[in-house]
Protein backbone atom coordinates (compact mmCIF):
# COMPACT_ATOMS: atom_id res chain seq x y z
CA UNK A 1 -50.09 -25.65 -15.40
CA UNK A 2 -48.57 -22.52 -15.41
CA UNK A 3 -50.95 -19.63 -14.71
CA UNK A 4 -49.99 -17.33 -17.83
CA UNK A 5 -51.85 -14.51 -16.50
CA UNK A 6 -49.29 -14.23 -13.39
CA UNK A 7 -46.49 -14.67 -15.29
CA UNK A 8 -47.26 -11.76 -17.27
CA UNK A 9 -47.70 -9.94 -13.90
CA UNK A 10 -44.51 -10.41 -12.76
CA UNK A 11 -43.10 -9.50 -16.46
CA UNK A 12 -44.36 -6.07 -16.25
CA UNK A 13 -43.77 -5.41 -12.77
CA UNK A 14 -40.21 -6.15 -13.57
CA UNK A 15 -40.39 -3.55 -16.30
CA UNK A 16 -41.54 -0.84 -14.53
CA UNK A 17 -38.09 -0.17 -13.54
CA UNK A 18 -35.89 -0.64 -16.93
CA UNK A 19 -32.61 -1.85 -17.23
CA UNK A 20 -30.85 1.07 -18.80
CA UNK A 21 -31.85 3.10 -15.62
CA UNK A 22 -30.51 0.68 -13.31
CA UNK A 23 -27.28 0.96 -15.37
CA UNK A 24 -27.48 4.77 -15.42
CA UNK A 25 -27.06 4.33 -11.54
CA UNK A 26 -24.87 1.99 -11.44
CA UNK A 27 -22.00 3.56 -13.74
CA UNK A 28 -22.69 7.13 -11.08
CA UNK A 29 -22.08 4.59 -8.35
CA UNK A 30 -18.40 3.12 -9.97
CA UNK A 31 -17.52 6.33 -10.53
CA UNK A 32 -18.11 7.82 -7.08
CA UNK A 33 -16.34 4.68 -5.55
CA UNK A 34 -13.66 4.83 -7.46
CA UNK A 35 -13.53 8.87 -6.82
CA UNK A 36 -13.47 7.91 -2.83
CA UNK A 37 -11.06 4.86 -3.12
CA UNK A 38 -8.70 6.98 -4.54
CA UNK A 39 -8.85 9.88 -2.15
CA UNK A 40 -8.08 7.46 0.28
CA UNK A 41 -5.26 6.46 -1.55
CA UNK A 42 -4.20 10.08 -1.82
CA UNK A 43 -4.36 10.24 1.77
CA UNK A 44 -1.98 7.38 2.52
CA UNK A 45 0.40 8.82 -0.04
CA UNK A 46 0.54 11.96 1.64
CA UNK A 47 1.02 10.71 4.87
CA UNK A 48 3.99 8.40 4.07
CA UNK A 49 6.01 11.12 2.19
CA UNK A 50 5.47 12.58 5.97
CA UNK A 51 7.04 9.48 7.40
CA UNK A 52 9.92 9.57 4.69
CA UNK A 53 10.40 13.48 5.11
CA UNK A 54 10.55 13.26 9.06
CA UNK A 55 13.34 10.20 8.84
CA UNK A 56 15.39 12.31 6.50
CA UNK A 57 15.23 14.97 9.48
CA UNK A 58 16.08 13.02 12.20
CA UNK A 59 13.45 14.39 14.61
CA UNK A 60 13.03 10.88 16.78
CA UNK A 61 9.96 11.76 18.38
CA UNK A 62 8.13 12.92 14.99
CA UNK A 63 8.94 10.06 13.05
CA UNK A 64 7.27 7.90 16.10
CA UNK A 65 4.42 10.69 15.41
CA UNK A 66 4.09 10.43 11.89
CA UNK A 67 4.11 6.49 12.18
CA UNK A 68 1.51 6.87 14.20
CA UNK A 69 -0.65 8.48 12.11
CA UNK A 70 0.19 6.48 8.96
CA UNK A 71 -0.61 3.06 10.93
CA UNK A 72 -3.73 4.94 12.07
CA UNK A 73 -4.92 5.90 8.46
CA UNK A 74 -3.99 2.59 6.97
CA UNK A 75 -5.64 0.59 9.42
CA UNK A 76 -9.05 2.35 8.95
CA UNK A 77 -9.25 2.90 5.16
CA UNK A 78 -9.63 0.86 2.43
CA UNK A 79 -7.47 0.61 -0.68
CA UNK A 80 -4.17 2.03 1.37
CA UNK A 81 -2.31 -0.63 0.70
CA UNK A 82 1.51 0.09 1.77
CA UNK A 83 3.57 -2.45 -0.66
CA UNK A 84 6.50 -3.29 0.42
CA UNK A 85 6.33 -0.70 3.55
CA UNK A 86 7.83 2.60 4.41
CA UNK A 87 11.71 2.37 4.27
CA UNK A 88 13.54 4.33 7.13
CA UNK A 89 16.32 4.76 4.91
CA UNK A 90 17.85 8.06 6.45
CA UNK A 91 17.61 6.41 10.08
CA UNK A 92 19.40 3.46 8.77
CA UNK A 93 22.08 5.06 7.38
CA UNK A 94 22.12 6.99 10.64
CA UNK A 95 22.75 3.53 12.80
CA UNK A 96 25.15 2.04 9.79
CA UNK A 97 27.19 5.08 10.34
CA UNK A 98 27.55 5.38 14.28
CA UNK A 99 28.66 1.63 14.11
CA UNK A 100 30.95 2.62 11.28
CA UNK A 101 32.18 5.36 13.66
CA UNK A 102 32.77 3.56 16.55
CA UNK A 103 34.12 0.75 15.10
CA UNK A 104 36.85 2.78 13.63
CA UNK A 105 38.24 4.01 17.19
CA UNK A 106 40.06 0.36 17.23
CA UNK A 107 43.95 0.39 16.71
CA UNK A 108 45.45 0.04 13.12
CA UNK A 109 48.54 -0.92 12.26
CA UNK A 110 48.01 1.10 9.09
CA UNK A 111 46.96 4.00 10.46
CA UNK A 112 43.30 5.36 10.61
CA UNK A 113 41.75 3.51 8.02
CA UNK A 114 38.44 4.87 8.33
CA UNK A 115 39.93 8.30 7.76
CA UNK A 116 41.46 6.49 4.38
CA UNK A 117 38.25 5.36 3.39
CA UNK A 118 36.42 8.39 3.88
CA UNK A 119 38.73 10.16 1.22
CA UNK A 120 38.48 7.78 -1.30
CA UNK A 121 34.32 7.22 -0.55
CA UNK A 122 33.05 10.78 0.74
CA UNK A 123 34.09 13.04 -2.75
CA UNK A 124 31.85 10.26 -4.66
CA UNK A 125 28.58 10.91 -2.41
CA UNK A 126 27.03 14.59 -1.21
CA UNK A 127 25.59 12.76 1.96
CA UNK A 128 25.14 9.44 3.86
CA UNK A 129 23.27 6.46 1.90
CA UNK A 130 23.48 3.17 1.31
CA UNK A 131 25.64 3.23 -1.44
CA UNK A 132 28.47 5.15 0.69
CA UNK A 133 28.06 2.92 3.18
CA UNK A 134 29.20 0.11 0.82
CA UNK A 135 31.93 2.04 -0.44
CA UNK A 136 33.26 2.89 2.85
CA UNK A 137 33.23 -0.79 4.02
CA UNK A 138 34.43 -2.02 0.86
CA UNK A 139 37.27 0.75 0.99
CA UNK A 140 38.25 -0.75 5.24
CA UNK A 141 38.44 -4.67 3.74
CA UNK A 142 41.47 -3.82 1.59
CA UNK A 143 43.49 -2.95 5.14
CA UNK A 144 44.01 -5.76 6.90
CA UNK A 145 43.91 -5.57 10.75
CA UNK A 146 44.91 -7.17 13.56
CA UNK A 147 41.45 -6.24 15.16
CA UNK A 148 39.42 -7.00 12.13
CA UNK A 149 37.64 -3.49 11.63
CA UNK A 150 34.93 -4.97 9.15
CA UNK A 151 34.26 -7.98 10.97
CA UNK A 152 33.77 -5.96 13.96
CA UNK A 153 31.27 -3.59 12.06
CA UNK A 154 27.99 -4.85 12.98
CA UNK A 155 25.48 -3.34 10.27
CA UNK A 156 21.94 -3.41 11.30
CA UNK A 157 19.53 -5.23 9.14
CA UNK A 158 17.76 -3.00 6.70
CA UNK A 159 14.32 -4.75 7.54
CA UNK A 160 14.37 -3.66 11.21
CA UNK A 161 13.58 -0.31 9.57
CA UNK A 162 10.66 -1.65 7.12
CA UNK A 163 7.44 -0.24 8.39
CA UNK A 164 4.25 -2.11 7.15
CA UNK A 165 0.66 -1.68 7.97
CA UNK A 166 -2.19 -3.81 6.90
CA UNK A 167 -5.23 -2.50 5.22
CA UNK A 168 -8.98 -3.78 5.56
CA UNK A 169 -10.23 -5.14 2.42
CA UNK A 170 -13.36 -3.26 3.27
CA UNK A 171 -13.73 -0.43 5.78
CA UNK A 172 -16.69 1.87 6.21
CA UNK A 173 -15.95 5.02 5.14
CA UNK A 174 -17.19 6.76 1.88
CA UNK A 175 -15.39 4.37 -0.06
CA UNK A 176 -16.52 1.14 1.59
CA UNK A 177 -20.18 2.15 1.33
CA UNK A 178 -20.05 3.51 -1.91
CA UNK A 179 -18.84 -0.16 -3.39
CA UNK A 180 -21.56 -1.22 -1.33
CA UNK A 181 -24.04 0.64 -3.41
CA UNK A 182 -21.88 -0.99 -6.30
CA UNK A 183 -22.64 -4.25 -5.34
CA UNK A 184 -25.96 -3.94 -4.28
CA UNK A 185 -26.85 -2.32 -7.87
CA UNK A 186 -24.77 -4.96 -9.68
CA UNK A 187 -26.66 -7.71 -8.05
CA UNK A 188 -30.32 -5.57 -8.98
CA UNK A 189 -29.25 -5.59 -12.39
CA UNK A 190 -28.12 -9.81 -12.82
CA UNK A 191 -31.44 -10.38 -10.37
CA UNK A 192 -33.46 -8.46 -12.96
CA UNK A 193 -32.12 -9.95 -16.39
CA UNK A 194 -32.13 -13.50 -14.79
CA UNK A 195 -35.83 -13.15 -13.59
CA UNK A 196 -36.91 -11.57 -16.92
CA UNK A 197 -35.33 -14.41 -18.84
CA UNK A 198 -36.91 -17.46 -16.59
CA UNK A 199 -40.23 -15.77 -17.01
CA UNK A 200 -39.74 -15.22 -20.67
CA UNK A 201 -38.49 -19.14 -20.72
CA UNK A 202 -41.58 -20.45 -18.58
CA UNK A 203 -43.75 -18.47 -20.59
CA UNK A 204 -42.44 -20.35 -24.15
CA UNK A 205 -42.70 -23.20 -22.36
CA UNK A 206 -46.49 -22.82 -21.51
CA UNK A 207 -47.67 -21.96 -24.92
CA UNK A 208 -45.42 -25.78 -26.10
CA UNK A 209 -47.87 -27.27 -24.10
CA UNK A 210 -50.68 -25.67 -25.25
């Protein structure tokens, strides 16, 4: 037999702290999370347009540096998720080009075809990118050669220069304890409403038998 007297005990006890507080608390705690997990966002944001602006200046030694620092942050926060990496675009283009270069010192029956290509390519394009790379090698396969300029041009692969970190799921910082606090009030809130409702449930039950 169910002793009604406890049951009621543990009812009221339960009550003391109400729901609607507990939710109070709980929407403060989202929103502070969700104030830190994007700061740390923020964060890798800025230091990636670091990376990006350092490999467009061609400084070898800082872009080391500011990879450094982005694999650092990544790597210790939460919610600094890279996608698809960093692109060292400007450093690729860099490589792509020297090999361009130097392959164009070979002999040509029809002349310096590099130089041809440049004129037709370089008035299209204000600087070096991908897309004047493809018009310059596009521009050397309509001249054949006897020493087979584009086959000889050994373009590096672009995801050599793909930087990717991983970040932790859960890392504690700010953020990672503040969807702690989350969780912890979540699972106060589901505790208390499933407690409430097995005592309410036992207590129907009691007066049946009666």
């Amino acid at each position: 037999m169910i002793d009604k007297r406890r049951v009621r005990k543990k009812i009221k006890d339960l009550q003391r702290i109400k729901t609607w507080q507990l939710l109070v608390l709980f929407i403060l705690a989202v929103f502070i999370a969700a104030t830190f997990l994007r700061l740390n966002n923020i964060g890798m944001v800025e230091r990636r347009a670091a990376v990006i602006a350092a490999d467009k200046a061609g400084n070898e030694a800082v872009i080391i540096q500011r990879l450094y620092d982005l694999q650092q942050y990544v790597s210790a926060h939460m919610n600094t998720d890279l996608g698809k990496g960093v692109y060292l675009e400007s450093t690729y283009q860099r490589v792509s080009q020297a090999a361009i270069n130097t392959a164009s010192n070979d002999q040509n029956p029809n002349g310096n075809i590099y130089k041809k290509a440049q004129e037709v390519c370089a008035p299209r394009f204000s600087s070096y990118s991908t897309a004047y790379l493809l018009c310059t090698t596009s521009e050397l396969a309509k001249y054949p050669s006897s020493s087979n300029l584009v086959g000889t041009v050994k373009l590096p692969s672009s995801s050599v220069y793909v930087r990717d970190y991983e970040s932790p799921l859960w890392s504690p910082d700010f953020a990672g304890w503040s969807v702690v606090v989350c969780v912890v009030l979540g699972l106060m809130i589901l505790a208390r409403l499933l407690s409430l409702a097995i005592l309410k449930l036992m207590l129907r039950r009691h007066y049946r038998s009666v």
